[in-house]
Protein backbone atom coordinates (compact mmCIF):
# COMPACT_ATOMS: atom_id res chain seq x y z
CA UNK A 1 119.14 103.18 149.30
CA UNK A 2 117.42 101.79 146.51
CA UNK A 3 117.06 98.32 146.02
CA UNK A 4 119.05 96.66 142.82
CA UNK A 5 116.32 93.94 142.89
CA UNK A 6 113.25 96.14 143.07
CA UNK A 7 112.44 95.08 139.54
CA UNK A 8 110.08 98.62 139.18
CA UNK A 9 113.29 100.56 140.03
CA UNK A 10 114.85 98.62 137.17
CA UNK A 11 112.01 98.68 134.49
CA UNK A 12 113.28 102.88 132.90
CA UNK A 13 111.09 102.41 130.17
CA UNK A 14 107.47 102.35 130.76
CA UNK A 15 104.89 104.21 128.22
CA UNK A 16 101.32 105.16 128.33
CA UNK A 17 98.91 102.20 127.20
CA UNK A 18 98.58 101.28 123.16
CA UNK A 19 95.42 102.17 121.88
CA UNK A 20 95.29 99.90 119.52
CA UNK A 21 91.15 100.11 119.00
CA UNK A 22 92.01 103.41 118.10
CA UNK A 23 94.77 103.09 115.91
CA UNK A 24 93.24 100.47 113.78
CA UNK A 25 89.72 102.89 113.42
CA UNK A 26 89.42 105.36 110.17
CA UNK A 27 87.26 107.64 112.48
CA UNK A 28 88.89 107.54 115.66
CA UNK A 29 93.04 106.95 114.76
CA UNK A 30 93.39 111.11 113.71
CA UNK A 31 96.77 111.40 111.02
CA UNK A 32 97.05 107.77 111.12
CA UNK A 33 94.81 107.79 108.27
CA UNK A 34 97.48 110.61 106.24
CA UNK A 35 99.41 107.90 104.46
CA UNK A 36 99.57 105.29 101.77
CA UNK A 37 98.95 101.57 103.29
CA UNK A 38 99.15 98.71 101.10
CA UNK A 39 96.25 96.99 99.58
CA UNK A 40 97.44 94.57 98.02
CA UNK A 41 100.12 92.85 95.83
CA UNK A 42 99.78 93.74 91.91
CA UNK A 43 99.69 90.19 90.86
CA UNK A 44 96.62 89.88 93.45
CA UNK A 45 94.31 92.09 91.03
CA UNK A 46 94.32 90.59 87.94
CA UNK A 47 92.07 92.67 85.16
CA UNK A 48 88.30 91.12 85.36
CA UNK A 49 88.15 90.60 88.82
CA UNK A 50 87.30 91.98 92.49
CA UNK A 51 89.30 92.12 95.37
CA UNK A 52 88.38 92.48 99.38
CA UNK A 53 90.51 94.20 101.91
CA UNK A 54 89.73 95.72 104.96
CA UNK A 55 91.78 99.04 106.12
CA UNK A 56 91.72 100.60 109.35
CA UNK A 57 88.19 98.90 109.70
CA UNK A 58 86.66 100.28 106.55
CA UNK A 59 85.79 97.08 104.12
CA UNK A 60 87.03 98.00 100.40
CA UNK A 61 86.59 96.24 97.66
CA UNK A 62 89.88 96.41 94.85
CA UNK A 63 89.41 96.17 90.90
CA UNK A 64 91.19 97.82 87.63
CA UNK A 65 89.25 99.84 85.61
CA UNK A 66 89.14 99.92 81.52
CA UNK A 67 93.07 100.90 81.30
CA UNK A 68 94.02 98.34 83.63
CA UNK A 69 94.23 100.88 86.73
CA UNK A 70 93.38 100.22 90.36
CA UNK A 71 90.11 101.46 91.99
CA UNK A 72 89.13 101.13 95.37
CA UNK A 73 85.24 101.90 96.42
CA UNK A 74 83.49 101.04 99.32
CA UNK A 75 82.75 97.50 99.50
CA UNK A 76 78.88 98.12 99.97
CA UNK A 77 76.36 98.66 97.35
CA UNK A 78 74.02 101.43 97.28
CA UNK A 79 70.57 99.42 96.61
CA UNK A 80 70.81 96.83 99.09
CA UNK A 81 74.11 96.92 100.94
CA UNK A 82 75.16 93.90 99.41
CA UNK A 83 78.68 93.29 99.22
CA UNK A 84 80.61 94.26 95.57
CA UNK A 85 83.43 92.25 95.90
CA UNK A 86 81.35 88.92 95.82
CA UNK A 87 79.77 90.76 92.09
CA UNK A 88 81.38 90.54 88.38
CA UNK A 89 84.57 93.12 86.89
CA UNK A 90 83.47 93.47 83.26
CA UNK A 91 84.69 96.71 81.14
CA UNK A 92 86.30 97.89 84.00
CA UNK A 93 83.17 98.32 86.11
CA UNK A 94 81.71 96.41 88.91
CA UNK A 95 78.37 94.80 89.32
CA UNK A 96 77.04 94.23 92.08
CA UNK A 97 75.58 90.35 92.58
CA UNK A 98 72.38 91.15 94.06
CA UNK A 99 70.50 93.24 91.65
CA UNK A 100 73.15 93.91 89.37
CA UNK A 101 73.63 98.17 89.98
CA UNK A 102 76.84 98.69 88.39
CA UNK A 103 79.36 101.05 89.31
CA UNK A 104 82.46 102.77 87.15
CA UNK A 105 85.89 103.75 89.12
CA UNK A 106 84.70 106.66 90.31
CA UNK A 107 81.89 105.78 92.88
CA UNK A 108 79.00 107.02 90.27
CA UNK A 109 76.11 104.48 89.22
CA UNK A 110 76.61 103.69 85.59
CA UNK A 111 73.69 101.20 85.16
CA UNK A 112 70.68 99.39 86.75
CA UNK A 113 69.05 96.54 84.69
CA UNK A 114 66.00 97.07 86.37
CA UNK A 115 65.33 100.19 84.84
CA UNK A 116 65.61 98.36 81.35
CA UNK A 117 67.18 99.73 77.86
CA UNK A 118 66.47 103.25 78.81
CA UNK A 119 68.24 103.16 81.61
CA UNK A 120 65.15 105.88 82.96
CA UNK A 121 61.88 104.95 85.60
CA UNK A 122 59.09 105.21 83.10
CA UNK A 123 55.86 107.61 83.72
CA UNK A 124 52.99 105.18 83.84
CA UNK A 125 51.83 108.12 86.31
CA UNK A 126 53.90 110.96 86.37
CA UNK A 127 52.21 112.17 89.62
CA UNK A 128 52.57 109.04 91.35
CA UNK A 129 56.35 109.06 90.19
CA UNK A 130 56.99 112.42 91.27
CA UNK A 131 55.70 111.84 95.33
CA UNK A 132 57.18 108.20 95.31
CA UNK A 133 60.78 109.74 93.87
CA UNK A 134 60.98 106.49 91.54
CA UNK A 135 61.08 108.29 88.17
CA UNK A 136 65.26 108.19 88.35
CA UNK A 137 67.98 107.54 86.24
CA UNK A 138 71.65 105.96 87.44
CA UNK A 139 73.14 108.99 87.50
CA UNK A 140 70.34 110.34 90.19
CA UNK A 141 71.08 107.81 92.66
CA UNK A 142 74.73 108.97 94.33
CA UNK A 143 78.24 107.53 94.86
CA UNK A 144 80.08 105.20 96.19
CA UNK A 145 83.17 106.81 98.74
CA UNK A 146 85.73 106.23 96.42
CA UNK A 147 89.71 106.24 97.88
CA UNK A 148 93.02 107.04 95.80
CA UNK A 149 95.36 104.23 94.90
CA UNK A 150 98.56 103.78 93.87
CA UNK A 151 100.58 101.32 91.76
CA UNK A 152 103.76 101.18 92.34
CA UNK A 153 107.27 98.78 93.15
CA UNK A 154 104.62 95.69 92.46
CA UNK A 155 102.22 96.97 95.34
CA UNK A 156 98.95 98.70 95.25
CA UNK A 157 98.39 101.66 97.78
CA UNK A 158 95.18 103.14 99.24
CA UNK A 159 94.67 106.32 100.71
CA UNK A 160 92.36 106.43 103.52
CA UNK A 161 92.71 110.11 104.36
CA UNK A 162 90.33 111.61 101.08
CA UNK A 163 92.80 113.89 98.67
CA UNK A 164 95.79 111.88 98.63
CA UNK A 165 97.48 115.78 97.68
CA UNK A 166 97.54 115.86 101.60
CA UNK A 167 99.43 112.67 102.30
CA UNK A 168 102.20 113.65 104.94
CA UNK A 169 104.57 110.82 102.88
CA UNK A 170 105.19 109.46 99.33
CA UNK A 171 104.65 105.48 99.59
CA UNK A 172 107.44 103.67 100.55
CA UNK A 173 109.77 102.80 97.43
CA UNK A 174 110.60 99.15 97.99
CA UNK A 175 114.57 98.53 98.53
CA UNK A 176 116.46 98.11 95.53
CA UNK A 177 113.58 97.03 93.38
CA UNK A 178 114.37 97.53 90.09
CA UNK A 179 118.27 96.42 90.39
CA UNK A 180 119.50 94.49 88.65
CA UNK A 181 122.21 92.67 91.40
CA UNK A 182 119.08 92.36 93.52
CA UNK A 183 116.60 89.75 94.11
CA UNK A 184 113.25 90.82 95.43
CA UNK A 185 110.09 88.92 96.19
CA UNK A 186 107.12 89.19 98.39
CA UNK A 187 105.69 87.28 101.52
CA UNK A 188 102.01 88.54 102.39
CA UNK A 189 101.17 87.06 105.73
CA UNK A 190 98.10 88.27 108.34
CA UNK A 191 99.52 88.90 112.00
CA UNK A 192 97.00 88.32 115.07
CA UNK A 193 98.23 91.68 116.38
CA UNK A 194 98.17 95.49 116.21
CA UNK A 195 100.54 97.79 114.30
CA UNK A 196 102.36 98.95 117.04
CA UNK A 197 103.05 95.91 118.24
CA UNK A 198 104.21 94.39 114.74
CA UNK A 199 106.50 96.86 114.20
CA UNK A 200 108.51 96.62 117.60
CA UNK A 201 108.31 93.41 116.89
CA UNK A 202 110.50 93.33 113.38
CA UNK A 203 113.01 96.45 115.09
CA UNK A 204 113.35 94.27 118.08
CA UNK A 205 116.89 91.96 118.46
CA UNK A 206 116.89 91.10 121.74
CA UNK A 207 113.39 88.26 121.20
CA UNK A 208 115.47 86.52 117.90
CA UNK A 209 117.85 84.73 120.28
CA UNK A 210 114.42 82.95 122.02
CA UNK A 211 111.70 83.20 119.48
CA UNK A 212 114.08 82.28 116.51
CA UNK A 213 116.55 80.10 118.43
CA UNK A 214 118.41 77.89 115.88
CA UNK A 215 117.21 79.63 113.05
CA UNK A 216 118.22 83.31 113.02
CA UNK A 217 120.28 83.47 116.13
CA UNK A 218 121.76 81.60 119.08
CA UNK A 219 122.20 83.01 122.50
CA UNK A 220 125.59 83.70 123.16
CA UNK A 221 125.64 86.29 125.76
CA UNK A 222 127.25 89.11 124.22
CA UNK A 223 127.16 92.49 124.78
CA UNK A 224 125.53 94.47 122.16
CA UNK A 225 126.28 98.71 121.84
CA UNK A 226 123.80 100.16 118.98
CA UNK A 227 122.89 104.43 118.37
CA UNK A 228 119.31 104.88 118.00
CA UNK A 229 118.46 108.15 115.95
CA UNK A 230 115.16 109.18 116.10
CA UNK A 231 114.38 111.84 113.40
CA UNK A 232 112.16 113.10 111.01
CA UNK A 233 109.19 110.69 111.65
CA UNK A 234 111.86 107.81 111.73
CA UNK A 235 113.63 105.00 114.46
CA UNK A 236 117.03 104.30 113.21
CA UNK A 237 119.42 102.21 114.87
CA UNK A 238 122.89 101.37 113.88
CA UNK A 239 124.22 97.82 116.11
CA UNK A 240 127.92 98.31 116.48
CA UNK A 241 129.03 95.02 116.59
CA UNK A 242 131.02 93.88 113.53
CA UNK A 243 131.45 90.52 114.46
CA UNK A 244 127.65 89.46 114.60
CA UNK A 245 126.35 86.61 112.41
CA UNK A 246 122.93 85.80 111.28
CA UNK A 247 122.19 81.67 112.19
CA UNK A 248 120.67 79.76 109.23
CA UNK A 249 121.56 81.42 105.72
CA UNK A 250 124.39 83.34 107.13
CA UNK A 251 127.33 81.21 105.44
CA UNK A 252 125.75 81.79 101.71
CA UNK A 253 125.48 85.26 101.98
CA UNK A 254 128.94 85.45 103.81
CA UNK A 255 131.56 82.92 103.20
CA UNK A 256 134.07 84.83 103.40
CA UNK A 257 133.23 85.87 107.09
CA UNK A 258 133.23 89.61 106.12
CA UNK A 259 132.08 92.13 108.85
CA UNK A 260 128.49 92.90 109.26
CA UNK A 261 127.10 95.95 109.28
CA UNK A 262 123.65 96.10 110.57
CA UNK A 263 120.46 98.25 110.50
CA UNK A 264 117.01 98.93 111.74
CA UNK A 265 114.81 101.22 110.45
CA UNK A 266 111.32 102.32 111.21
CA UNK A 267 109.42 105.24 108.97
CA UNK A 268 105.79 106.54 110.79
CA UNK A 269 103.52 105.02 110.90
CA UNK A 270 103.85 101.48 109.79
CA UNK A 271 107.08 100.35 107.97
CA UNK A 272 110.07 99.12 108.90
CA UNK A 273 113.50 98.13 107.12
CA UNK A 274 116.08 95.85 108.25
CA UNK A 275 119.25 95.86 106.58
CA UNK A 276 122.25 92.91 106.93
CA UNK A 277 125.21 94.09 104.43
CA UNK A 278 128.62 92.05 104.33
CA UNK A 279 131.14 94.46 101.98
CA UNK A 280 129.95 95.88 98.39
CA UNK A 281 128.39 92.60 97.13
CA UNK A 282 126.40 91.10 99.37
CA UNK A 283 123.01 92.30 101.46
CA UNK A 284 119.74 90.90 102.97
CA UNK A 285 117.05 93.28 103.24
CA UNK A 286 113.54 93.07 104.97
CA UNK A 287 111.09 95.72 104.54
CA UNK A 288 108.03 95.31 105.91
CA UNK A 289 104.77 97.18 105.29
CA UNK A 290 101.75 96.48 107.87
CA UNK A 291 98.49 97.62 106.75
CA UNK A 292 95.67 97.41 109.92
CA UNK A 293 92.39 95.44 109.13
CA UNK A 294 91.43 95.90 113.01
CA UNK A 295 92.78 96.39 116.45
CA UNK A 296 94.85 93.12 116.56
CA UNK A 297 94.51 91.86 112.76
CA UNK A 298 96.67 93.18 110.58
CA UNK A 299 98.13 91.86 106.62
CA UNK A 300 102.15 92.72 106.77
CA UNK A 301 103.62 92.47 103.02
CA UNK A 302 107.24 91.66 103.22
CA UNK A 303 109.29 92.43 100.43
CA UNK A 304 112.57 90.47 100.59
CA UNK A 305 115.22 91.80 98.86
CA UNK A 306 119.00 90.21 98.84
CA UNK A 307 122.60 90.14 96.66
CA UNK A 308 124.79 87.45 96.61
CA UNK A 309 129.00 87.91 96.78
CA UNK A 310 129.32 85.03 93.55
CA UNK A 311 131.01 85.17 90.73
CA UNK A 312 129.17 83.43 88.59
CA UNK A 313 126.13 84.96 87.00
CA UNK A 314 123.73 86.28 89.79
CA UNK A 315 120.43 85.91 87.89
CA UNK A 316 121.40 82.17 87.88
CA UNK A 317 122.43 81.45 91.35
CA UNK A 318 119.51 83.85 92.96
CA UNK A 319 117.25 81.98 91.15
CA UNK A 320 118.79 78.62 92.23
CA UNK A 321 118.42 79.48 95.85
CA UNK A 322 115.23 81.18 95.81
CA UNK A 323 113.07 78.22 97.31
CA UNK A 324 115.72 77.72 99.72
CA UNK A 325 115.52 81.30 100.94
CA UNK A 326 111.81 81.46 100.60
CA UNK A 327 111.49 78.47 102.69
CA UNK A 328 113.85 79.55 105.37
CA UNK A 329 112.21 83.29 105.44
CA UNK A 330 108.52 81.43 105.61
CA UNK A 331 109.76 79.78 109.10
CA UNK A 332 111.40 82.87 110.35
CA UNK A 333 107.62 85.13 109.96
CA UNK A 334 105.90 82.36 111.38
CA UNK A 335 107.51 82.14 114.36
CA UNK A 336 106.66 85.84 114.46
CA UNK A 337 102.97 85.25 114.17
CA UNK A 338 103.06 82.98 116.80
CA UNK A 339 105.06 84.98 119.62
CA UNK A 340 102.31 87.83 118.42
CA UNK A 341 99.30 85.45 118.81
CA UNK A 342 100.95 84.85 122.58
CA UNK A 343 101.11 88.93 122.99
CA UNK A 344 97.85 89.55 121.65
CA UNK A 345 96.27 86.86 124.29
CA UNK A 346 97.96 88.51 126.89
CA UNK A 347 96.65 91.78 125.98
CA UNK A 348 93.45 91.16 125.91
CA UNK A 349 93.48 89.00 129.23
CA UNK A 350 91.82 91.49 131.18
CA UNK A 351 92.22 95.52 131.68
CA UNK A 352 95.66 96.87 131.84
CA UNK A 353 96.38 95.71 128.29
CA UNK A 354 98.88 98.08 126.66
CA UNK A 355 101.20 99.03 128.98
CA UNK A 356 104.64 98.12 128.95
CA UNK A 357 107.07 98.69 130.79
CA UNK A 358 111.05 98.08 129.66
CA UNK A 359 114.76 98.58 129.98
CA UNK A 360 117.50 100.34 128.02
CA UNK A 361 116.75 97.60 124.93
CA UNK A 362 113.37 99.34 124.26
CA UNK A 363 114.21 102.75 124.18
CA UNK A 364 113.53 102.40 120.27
CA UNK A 365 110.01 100.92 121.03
CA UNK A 366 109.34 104.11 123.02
CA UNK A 367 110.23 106.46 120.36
CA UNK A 368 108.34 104.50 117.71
CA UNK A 369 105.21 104.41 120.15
CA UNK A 370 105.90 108.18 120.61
CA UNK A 371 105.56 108.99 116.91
CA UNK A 372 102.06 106.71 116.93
CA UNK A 373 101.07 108.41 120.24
CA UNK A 374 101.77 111.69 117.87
CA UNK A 375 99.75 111.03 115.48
CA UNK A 376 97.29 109.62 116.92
CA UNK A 377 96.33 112.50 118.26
CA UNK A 378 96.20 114.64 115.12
CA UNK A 379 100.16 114.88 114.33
CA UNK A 380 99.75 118.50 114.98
CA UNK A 381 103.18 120.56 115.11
CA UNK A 382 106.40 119.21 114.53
CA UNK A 383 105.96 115.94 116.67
CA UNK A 384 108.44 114.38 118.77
CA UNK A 385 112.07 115.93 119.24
CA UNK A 386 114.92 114.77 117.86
CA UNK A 387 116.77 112.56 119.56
CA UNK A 388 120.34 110.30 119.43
CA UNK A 389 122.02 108.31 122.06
CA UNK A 390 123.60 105.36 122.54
CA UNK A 391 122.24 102.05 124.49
CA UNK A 392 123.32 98.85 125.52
CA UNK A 393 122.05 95.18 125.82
CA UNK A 394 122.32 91.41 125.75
CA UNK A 395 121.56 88.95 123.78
């Protein structure tokens, strides 16, 4: 007879270890690399001047070309490996601040002062030229790996997988931007952790009741019944709990104690969607877009989008309580980063890192690691099966 204690007989979740060295590495982390990742906010490249990110390891530097559009090269300059994004955006081009070799959006050369006004080595001896290869002109001297971006729902995308033709997904149309009933504004904030690992993270209920005691919810021991659907390179799960609250800014986007219907969602590889709605008029949506700089560093852009139930005019009263809700939302990721800081310690504390093992309440972590796990590996075939059932916990 099995022992109800024997806390391995109890633990029906466990999955094979996270790579996340692999995941976060543009030559080792296979379809990973097949989809759009933000680069950066839009209001972070302003015209006339260069912008550093790093994605899935690969340093990038950002800038808009003469029509205003983004351009993302390799941050590393041909001459002298110097490093663009510390050079000069003028015309739409980049100089680099070494030597000054400029570059256009496309990767090509498009200038080097030290060739002078003809742009052209000159022949003092056209022998000597020939065996030393020095007798060159910009256009002789290669490109920069260039990658496709995007602009679009205030975001700028990069595609780290070369044609972006072959990207498995569109990028991710931020909720109800656009709308007019809907307030929307960004939080950027870097995570000491690994994708993976973020996005359990923002599907996950049962940590709010100790990582965001007092602030998003209270324990209260109550049973909670959800569906998780997993489908179509996405997690969803539907809590079926009506009479749940969210602690904090609950009351203003609820005073009239309406049911709440409430959703997780997670999209391969790296997004994720949270949904609170209380009737027709009023909703609180987080969706959150984590783009890897390295195994356990990651930027996440949140885009917070919400409604209020008011009668008086919404542009007024959304603008009223936007520091408020900014504020409260700032506390709320914070505590995140620092419950992932405490992960990412204990991964790293010795081998064995990166397996976990769980209970009924991380089913959905399984089948988002399953889709990673997928393609990770290449994302060949159809991936993961379909899948709905019901689970239970407590929180």
């Amino acid at each position: 007879m099995r022992n109800p204690l024997d806390a391995q007989s109890l633990a029906l979740v466990t999955t094979p270890a996270v790579d996340l060295e692999a995941e976060a590495d543009l030559t080792r982390c296979g379809a990973l690399k097949d989809f759009w990742y933000v680069a950066c906010l839009a209001t972070e490249l302003p015209k006339g001047k260069p912008l550093a990110r790093t994605v899935l390891g690969t340093n990038l530097v950002l800038f808009r070309d003469e029509h205003g559009r983004p351009a993302a090269l390799r941050d590393r300059c041909l001459h002298r490996n110097a490093r663009l994004s510390a050079g000069d955006v003028f015309h739409g081009r980049i100089g680099c601040p070494y030597h000054g070799w400029t570059y256009d959006a496309s990767g090509a050369v498009v200038e080097v002062p030290s060739l002078g006004p003809s742009q052209c080595g000159e022949a003092l001896d056209a022998q000597g030229h020939a065996r030393a290869g020095l007798q060159v002109r910009p256009c002789d001297l290669g490109k920069l790996q260039r990658f496709d971006t995007l602009e679009q729902d205030g975001l700028v995308y990069v595609f780290m997988g070369g044609d972006s033709k072959r990207a498995r997904r569109p990028a991710f149309r931020v909720p109800y931007w656009g709308q007019p009933e809907w307030t929307v504004y960004f939080m950027v904030t870097r995570f000491p952790n690994g994708v993976t690992n973020l996005v359990e993270n923002f599907m996950d209920v049962p940590h709010t009741v100790f990582v965001h005691r007092g602030w998003f919810r209270d324990p209260a021991r109550k049973r909670v019944p959800a569906r998780v659907k997993r489908s179509e390179g996405s997690v969803l799960v539907t809590y079926q709990q009506e009479q749940d609250t969210v602690t904090g800014l609950g009351r203003i986007f609820n005073p009239s104690g309406l049911p709440m219907v409430h959703t997780d969602h997670y999209f391969i590889p790296n997004i994720t969607r949270v949904d609170y709605m209380w009737g027709e008029r009023s909703g609180f949506a987080i969706n959150s877009q984590v783009t890897p700089i390295g195994p356990t560093d990651s930027l996440v852009y949140t885009a917070i989008s919400y409604r209020l139930p008011y009668d008086l005019p919404r542009s007024l009263v959304a603008r009223a309580l936007m520091p408020l809700v900014r504020w409260y939302t700032t506390q709320v990721i914070r505590q995140d980063v620092d419950i992932m800081k405490v992960q990412r310690e204990g991964l790293t504390n010795g081998p064995g890192g990166g397996v976990f093992a769980g209970t009924e309440a991380d089913l959905l972590h399984a089948d988002i690691e399953a889709y990673r796990r997928w393609l990770l590996e290449g994302g060949h075939g159809e991936g993961p099966a379909d899948e709905e059932r019901g689970i239970v916990f407590w929180i």
